[in-house]
C-alpha atoms as a PDB file:
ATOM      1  CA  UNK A   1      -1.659   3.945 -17.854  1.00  0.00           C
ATOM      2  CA  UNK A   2      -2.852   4.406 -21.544  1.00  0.00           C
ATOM      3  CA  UNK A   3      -5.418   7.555 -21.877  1.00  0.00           C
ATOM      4  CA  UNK A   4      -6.984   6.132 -24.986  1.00  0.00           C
ATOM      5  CA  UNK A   5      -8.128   3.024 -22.536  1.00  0.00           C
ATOM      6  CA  UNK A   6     -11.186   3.032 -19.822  1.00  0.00           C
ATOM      7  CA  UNK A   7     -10.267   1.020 -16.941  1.00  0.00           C
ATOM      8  CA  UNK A   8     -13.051  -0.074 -14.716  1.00  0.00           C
ATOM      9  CA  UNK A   9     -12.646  -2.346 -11.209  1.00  0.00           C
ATOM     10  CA  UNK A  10     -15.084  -4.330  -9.490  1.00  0.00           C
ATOM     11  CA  UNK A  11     -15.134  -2.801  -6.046  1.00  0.00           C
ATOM     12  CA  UNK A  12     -15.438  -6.064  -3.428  1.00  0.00           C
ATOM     13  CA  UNK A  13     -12.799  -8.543  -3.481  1.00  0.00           C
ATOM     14  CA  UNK A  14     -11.287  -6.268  -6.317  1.00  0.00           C
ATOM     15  CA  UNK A  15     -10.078  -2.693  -5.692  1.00  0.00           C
ATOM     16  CA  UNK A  16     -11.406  -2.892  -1.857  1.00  0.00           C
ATOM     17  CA  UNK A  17      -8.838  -4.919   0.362  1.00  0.00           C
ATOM     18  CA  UNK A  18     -10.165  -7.485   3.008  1.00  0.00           C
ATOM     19  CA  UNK A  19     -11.423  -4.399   5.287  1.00  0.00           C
ATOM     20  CA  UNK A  20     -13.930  -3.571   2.666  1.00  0.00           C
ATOM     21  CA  UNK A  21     -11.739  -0.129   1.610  1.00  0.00           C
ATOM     22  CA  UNK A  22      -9.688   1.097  -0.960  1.00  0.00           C
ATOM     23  CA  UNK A  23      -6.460   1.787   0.621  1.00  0.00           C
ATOM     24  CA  UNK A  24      -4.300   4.851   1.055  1.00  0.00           C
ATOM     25  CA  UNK A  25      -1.817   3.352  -1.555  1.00  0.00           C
ATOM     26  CA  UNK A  26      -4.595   2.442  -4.053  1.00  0.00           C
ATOM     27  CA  UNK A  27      -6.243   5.715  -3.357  1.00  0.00           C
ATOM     28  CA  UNK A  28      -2.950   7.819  -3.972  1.00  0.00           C
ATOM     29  CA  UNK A  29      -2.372   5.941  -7.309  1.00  0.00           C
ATOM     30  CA  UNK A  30      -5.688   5.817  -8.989  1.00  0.00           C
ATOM     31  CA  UNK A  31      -6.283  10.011  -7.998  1.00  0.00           C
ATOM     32  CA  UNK A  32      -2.805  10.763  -9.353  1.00  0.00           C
ATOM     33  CA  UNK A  33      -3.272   8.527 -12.788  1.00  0.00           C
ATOM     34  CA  UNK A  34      -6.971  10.618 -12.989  1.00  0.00           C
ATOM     35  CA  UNK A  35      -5.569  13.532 -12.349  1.00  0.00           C
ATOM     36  CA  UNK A  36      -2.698  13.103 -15.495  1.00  0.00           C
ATOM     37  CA  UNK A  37      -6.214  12.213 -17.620  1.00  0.00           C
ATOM     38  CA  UNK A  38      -6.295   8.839 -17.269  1.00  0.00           C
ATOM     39  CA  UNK A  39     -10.203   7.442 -17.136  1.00  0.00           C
ATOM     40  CA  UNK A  40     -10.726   5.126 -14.105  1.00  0.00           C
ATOM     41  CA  UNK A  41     -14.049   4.036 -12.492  1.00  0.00           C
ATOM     42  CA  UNK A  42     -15.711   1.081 -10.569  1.00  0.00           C
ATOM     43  CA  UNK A  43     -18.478  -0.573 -11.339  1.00  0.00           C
ATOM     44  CA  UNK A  44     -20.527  -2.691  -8.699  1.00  0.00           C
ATOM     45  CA  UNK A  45     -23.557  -4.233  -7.491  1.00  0.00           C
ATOM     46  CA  UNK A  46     -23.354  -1.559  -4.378  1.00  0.00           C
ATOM     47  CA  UNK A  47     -25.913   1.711  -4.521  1.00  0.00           C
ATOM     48  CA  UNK A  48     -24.547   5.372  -4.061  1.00  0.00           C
ATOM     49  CA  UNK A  49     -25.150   4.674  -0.618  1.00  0.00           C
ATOM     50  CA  UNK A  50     -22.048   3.441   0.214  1.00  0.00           C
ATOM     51  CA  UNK A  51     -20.163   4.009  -3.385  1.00  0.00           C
ATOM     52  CA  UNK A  52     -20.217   7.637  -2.306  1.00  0.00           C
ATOM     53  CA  UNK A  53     -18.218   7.332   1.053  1.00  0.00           C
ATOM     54  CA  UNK A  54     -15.913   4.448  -0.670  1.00  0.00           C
ATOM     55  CA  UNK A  55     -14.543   6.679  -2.854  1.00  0.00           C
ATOM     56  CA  UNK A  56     -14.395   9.972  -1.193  1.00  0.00           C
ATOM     57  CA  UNK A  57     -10.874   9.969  -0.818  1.00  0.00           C
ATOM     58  CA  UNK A  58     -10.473   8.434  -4.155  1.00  0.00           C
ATOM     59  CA  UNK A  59     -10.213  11.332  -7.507  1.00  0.00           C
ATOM     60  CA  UNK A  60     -12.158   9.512 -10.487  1.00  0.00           C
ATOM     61  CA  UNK A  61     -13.591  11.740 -13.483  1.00  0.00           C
ATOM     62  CA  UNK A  62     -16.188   8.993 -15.244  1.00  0.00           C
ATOM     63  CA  UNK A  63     -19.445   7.981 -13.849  1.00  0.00           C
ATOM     64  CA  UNK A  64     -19.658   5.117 -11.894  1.00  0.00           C
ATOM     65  CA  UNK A  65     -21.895   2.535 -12.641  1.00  0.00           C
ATOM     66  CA  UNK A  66     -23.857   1.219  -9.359  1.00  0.00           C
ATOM     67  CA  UNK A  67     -26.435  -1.533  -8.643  1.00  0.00           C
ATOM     68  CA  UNK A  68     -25.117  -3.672 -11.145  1.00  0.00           C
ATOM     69  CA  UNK A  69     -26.169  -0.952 -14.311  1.00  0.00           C
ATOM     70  CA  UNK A  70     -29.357   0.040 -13.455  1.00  0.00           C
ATOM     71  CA  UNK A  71     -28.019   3.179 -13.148  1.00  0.00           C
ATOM     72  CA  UNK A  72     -24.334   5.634 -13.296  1.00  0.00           C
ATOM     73  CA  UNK A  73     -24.155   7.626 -10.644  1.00  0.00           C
ATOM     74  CA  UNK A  74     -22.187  11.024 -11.318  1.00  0.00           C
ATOM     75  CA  UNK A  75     -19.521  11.815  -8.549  1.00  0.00           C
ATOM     76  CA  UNK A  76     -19.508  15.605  -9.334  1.00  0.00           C
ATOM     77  CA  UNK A  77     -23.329  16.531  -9.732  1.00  0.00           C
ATOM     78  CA  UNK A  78     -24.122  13.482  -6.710  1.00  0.00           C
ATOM     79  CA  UNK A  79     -26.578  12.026  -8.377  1.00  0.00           C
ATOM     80  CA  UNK A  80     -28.144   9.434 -10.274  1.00  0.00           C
ATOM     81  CA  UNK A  81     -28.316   9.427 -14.247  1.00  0.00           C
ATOM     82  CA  UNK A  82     -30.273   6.910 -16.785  1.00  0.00           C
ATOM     83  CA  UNK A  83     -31.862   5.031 -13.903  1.00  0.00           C
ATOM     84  CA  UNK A  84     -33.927   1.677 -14.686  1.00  0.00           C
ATOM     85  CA  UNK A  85     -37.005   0.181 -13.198  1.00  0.00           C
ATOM     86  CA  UNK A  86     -37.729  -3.006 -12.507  1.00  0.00           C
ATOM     87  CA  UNK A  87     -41.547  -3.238 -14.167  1.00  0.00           C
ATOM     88  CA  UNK A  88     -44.776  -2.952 -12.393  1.00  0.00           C
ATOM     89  CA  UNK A  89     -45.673  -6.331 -13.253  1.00  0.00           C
ATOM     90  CA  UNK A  90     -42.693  -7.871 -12.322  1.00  0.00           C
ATOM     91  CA  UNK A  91     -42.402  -6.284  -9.045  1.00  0.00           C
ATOM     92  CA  UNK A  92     -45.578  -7.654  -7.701  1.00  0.00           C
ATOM     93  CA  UNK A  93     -44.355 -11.251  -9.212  1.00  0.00           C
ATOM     94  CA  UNK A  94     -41.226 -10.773  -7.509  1.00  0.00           C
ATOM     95  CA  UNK A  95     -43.051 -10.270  -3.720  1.00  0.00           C
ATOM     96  CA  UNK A  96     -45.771 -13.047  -4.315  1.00  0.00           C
ATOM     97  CA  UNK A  97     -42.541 -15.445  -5.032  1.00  0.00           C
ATOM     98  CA  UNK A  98     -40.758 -14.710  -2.535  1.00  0.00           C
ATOM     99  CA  UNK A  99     -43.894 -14.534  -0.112  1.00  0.00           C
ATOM    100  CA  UNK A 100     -44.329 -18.177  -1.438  1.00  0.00           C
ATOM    101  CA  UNK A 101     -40.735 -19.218  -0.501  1.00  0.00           C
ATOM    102  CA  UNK A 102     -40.661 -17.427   2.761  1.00  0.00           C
ATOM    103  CA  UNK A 103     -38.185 -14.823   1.972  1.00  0.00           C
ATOM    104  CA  UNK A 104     -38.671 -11.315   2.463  1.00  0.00           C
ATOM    105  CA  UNK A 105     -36.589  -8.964   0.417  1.00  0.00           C
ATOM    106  CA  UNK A 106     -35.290  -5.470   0.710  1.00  0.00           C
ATOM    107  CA  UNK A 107     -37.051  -3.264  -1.787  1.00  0.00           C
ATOM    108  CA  UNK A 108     -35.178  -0.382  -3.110  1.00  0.00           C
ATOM    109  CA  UNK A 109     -37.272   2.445  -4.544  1.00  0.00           C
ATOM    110  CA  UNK A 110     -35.960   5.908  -5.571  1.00  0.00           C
ATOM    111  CA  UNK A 111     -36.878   8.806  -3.626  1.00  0.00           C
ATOM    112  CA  UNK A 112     -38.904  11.341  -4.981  1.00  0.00           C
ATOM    113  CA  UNK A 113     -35.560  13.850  -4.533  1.00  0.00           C
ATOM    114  CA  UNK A 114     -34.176  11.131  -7.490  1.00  0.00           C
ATOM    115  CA  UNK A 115     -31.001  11.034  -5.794  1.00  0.00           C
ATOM    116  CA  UNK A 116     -31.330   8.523  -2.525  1.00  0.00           C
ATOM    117  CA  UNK A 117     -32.650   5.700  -1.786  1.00  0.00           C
ATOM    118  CA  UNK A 118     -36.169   4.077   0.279  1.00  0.00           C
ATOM    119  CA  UNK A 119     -35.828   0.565   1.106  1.00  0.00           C
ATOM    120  CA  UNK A 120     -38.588  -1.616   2.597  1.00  0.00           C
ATOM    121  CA  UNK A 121     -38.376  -4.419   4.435  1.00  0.00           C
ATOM    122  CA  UNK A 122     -41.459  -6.033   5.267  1.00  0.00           C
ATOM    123  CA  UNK A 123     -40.951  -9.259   8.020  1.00  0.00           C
ATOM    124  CA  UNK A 124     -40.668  -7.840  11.762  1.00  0.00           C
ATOM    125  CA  UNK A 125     -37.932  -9.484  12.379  1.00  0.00           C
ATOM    126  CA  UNK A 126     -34.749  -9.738  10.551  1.00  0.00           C
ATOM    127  CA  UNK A 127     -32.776 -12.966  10.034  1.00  0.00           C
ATOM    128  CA  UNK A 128     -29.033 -12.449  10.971  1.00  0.00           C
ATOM    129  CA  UNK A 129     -27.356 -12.176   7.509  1.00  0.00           C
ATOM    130  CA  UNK A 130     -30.108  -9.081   6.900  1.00  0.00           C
ATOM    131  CA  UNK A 131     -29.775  -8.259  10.547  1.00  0.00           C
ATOM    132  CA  UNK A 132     -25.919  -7.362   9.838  1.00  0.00           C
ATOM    133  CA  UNK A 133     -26.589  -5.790   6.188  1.00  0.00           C
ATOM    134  CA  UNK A 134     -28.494  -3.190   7.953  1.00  0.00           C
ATOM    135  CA  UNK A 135     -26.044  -2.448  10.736  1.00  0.00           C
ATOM    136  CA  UNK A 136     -23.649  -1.834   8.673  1.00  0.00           C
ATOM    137  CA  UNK A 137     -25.540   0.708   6.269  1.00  0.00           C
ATOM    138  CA  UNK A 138     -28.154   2.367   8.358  1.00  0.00           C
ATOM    139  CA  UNK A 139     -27.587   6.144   8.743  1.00  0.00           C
ATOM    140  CA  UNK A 140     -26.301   6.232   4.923  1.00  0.00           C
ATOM    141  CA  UNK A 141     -27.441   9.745   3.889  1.00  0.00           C
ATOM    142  CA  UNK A 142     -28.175   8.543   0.602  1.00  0.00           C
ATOM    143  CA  UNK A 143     -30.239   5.181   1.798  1.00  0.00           C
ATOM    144  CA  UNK A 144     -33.070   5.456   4.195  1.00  0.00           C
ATOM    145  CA  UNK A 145     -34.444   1.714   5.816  1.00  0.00           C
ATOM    146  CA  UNK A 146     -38.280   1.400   6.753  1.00  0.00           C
ATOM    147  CA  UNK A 147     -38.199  -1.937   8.388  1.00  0.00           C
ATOM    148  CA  UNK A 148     -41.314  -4.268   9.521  1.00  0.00           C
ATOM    149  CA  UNK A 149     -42.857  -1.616   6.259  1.00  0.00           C
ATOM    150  CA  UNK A 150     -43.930  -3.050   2.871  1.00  0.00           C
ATOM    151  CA  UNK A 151     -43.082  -1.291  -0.158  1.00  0.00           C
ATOM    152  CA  UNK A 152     -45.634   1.421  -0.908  1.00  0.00           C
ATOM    153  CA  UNK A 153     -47.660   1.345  -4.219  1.00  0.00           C
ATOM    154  CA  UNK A 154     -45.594   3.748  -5.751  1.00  0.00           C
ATOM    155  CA  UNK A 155     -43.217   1.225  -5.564  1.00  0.00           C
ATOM    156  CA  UNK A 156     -45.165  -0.874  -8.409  1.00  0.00           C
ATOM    157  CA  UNK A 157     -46.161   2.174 -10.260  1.00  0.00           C
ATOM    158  CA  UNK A 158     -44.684   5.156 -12.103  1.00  0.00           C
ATOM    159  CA  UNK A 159     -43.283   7.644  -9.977  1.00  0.00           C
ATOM    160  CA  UNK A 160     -43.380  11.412  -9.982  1.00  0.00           C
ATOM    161  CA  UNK A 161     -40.167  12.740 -11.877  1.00  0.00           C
ATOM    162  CA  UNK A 162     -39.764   9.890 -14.023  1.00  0.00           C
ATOM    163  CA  UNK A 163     -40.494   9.387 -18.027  1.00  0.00           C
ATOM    164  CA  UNK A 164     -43.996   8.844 -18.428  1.00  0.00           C
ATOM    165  CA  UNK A 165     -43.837   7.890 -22.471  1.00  0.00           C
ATOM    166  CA  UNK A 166     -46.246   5.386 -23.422  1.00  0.00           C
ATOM    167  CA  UNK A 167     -44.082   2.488 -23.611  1.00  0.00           C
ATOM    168  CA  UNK A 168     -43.191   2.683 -20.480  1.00  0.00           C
ATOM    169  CA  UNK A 169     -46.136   3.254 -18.742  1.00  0.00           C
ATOM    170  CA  UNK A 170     -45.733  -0.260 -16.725  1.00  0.00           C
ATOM    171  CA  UNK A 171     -42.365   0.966 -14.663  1.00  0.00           C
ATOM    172  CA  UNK A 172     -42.211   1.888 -11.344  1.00  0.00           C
ATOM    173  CA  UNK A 173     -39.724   3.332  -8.577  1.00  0.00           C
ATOM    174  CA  UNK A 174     -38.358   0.456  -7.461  1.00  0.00           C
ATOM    175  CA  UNK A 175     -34.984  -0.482  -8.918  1.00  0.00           C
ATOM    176  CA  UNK A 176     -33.634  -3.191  -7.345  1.00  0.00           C
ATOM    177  CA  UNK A 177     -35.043  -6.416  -4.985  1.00  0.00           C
ATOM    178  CA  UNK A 178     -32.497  -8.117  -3.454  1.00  0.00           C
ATOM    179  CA  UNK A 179     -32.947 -10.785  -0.580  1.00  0.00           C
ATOM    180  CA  UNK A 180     -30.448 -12.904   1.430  1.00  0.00           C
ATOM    181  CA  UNK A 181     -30.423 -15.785   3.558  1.00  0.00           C
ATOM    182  CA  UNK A 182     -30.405 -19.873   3.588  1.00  0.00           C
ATOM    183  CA  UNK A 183     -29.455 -21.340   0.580  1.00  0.00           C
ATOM    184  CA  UNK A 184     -32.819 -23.706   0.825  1.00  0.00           C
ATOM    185  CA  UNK A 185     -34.901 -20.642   0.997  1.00  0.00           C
ATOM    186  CA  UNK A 186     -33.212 -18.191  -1.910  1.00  0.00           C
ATOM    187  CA  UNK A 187     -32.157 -20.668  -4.742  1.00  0.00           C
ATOM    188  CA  UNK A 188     -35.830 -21.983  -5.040  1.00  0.00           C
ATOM    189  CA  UNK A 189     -37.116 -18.407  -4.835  1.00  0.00           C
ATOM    190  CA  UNK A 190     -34.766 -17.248  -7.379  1.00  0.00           C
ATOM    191  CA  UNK A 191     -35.025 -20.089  -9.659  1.00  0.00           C
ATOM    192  CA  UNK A 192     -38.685 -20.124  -9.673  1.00  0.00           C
ATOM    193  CA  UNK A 193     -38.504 -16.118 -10.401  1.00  0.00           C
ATOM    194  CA  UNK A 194     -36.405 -16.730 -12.854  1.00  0.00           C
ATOM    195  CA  UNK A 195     -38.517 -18.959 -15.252  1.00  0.00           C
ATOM    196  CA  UNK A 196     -41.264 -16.028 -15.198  1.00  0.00           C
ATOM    197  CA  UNK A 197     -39.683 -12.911 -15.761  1.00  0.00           C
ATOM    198  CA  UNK A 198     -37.833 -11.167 -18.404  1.00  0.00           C
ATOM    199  CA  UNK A 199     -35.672  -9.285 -15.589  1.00  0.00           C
ATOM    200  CA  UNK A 200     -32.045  -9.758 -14.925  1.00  0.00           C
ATOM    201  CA  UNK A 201     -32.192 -12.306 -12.078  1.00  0.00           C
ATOM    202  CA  UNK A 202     -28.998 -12.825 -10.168  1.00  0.00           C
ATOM    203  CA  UNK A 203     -28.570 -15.927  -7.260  1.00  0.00           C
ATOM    204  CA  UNK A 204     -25.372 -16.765  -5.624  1.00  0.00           C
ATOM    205  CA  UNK A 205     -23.218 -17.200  -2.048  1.00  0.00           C
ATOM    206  CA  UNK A 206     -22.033 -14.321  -0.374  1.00  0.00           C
ATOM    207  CA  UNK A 207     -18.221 -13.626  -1.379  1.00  0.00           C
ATOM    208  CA  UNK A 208     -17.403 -13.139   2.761  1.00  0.00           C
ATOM    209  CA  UNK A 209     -20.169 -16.174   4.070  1.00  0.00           C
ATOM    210  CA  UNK A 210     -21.086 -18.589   1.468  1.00  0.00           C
ATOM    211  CA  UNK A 211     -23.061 -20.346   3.827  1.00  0.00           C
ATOM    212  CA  UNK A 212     -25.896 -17.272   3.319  1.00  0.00           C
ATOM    213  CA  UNK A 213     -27.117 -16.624  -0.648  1.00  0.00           C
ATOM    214  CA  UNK A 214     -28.227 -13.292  -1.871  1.00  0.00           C
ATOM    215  CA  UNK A 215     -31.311 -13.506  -4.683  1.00  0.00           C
ATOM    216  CA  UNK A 216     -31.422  -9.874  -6.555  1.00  0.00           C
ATOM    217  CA  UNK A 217     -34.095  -8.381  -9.147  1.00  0.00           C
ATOM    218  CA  UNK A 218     -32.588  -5.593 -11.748  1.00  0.00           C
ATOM    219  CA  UNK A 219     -35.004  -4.337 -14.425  1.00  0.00           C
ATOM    220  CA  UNK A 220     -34.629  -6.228 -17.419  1.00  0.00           C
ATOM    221  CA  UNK A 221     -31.673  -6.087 -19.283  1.00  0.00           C
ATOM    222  CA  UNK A 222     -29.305  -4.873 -17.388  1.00  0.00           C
ATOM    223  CA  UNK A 223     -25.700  -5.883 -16.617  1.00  0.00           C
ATOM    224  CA  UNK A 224     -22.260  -4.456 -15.889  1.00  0.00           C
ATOM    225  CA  UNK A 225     -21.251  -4.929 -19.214  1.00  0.00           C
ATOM    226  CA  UNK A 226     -24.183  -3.090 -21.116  1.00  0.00           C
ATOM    227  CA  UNK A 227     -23.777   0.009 -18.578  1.00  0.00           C
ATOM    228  CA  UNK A 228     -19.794  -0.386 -19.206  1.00  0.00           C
ATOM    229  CA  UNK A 229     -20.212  -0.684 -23.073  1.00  0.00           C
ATOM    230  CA  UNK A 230     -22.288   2.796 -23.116  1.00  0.00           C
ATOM    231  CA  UNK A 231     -19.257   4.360 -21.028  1.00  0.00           C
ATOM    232  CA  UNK A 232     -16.663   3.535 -22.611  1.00  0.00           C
ATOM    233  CA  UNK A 233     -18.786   5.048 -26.367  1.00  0.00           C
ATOM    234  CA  UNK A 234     -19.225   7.996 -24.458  1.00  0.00           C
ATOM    235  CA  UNK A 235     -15.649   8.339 -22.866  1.00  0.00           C
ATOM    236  CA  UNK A 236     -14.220   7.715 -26.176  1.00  0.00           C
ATOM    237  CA  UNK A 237     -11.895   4.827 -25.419  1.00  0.00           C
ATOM    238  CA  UNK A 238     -10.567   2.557 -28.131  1.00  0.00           C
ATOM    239  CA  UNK A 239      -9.430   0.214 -25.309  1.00  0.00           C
ATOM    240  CA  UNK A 240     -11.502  -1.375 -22.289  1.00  0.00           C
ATOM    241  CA  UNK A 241      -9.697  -3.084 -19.050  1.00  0.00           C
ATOM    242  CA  UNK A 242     -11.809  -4.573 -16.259  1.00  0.00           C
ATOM    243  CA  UNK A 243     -11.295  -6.219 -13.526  1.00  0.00           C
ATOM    244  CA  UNK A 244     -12.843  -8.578 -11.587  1.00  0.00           C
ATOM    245  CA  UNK A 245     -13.411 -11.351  -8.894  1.00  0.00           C
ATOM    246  CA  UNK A 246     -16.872 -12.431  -9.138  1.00  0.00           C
ATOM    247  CA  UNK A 247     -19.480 -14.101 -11.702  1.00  0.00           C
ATOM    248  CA  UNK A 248     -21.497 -10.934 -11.833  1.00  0.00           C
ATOM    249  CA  UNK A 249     -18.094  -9.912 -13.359  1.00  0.00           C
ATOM    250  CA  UNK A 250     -17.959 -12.317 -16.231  1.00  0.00           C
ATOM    251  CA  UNK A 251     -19.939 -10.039 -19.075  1.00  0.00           C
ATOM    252  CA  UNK A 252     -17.687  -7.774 -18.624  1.00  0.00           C
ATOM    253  CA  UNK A 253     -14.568 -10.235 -19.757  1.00  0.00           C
ATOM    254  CA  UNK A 254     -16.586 -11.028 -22.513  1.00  0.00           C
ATOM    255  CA  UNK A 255     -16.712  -7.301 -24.043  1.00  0.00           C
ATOM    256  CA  UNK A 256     -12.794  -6.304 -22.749  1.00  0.00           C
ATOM    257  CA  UNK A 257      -9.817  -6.061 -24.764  1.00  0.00           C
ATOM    258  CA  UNK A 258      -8.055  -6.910 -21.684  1.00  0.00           C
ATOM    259  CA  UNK A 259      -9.829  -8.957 -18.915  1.00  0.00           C
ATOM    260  CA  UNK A 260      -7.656  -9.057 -15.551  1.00  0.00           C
ATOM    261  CA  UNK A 261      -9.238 -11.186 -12.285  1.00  0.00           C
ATOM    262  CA  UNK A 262      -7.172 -10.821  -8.768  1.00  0.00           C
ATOM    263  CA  UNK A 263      -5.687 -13.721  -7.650  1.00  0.00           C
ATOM    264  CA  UNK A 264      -8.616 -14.076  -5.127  1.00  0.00           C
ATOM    265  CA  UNK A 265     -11.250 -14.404  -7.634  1.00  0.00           C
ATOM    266  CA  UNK A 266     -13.696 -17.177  -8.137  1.00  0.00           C
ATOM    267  CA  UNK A 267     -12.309 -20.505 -10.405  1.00  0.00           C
ATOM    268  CA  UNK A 268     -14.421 -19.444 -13.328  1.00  0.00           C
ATOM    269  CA  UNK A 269     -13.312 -15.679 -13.273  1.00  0.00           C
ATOM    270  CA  UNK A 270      -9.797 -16.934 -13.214  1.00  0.00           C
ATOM    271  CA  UNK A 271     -10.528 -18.955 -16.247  1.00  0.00           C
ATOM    272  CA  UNK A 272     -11.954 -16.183 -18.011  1.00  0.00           C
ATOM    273  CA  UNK A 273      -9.696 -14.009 -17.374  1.00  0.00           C
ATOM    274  CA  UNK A 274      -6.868 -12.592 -20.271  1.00  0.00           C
ATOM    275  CA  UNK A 275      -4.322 -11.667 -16.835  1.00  0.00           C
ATOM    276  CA  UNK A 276      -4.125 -13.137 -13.313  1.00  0.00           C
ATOM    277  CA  UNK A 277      -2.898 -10.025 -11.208  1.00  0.00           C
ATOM    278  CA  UNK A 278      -2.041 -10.176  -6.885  1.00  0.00           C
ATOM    279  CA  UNK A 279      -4.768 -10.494  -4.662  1.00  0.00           C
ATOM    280  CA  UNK A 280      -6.963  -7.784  -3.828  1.00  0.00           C
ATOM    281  CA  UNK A 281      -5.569  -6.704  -0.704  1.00  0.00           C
ATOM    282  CA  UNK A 282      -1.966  -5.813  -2.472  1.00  0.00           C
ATOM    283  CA  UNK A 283      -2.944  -2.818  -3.892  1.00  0.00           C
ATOM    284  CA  UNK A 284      -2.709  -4.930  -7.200  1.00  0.00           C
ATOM    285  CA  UNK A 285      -5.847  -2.964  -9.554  1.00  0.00           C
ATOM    286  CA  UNK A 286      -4.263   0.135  -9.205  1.00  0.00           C
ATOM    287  CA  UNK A 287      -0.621  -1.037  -9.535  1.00  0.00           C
ATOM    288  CA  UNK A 288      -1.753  -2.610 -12.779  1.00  0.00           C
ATOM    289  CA  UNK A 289      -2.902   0.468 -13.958  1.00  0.00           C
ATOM    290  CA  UNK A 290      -0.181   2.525 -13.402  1.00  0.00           C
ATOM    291  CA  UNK A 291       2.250  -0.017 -15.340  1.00  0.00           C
ATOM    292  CA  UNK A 292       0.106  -0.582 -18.147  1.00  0.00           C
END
């Protein structure tokens, strides 16, 4: 490892292995390269929610940068920093469209602690791919559900705690959208969205089940890459190294010096990529690390 470089992994189908984890190895590694100064972090379309217990047995020193860059999310003080909101406006687009298509996304809104996470779900009954989504993160201390609930005005309106300068008087508390389900339902959605907004809309098939497609709403803007740019200014690195496996990875190859995809990833990442490294489940990010 190089401690003039930031290195910063993609956390599914990258540093976590098939069981959605990072392993022991990994974990020994990357806490033992941080530990000799080395500057390591993830950055990933997951919330603190489940970044938080990912990494508990996992030493980093940099923020991580969660829910895609809408906001870093600082390990020691366990808590959010530089949030973004996806606008007023844009929020009550966002549910009429959807409404329109028959989808019904999660809305995530911050709490008024400004550390966890409210998310709304308004249908009464949950098709299986959200069905499973929620098993598996329900109970999160830092996400609370509130299913068969829409999202609350203060969702589409500027919450207590939160900048209230003029020019941004049209932001909210809600920081992410993000729906999943038939591909004939969430590409139209998406795409229609998309044509009307100035937010960052992303649409694609689930890494694990590409027969379900996820449709997500960030504030405008915002990408991996511009939350990874700021980090690495304020780190002080000369030298950036991501990894990836995913498209939501590819501005990040564009602003690396070195640009590594797992052997796992996507065609296009692959193609992209500077380095082709072992598959994700070979401990291969942080073995790459500690040999550079």
């Amino acid at each position: 490892m190089r401690k003039d470089t930031l290195y910063v992994s993609d956390l599914d189908g990258t540093l976590l292995g098939t069981d959605s984890r990072i392993s022991s190895r990994s974990s020994e590694i990357i806490s033992g390269l941080s530990r000799q100064g080395a500057k390591i972090t993830v950055a990933t379309a997951r919330t603190p929610a489940t970044v938080v217990p990912l990494l508990a047995n996992t030493y980093t020193t940099p923020p991580a940068v969660v829910m895609t860059g809408t906001a870093y999310w600082l390990r020691t003080l366990d808590t959010f920093r530089d949030p973004h909101f996806v606008p007023a406006a844009d929020v009550l687009a966002a549910l009429e469209f959807c409404r329109t298509h028959d989808v019904h996304p999660f809305v995530y809104t911050m709490a008024p602690d400004g550390r966890s996470l409210d998310v709304y779900h308004a249908a009464k009954v949950l098709n299986k791919a959200e069905e499973s989504f929620y098993l598996e993160r329900r109970g999160l201390e830092l996400k609370r559900f509130h299913l068969g609930t829409p999202a609350p005005s203060r969702a589409a309106s500027l919450g207590r705690g939160h900048s209230t300068s003029a020019d941004d008087s049209g932001e909210s508390t809600t920081m992410l959208l993000y729906a999943m389900g038939d591909e004939e339902k969430i590409r139209p959605a998406a795409e229609a969205f998309r044509d009307v907004t100035d937010c960052s809309v992303c649409c694609y098939p689930d890494i694990f089940n590409p027969h379900v497609w996820n449709f997500e709403v960030f504030p405008p803007g915002i990408s991996k890459a511009g939350a990874v740019e700021r980090l690495c200014d304020e780190e002080g690195a000369s030298r950036l190294v991501v990894f990836g496996d995913s498209l939501n990875d590819l501005p990040m190859f564009e602003i690396a010096d070195i640009a590594v995809a797992v052997a796992n990833a996507l065609p296009e990442v692959r193609a992209a990529a500077d380095i082709i490294i072992d598959p994700n489940y070979t401990d291969s990010v942080a073995r790459f690390i500690a040999e550079d």
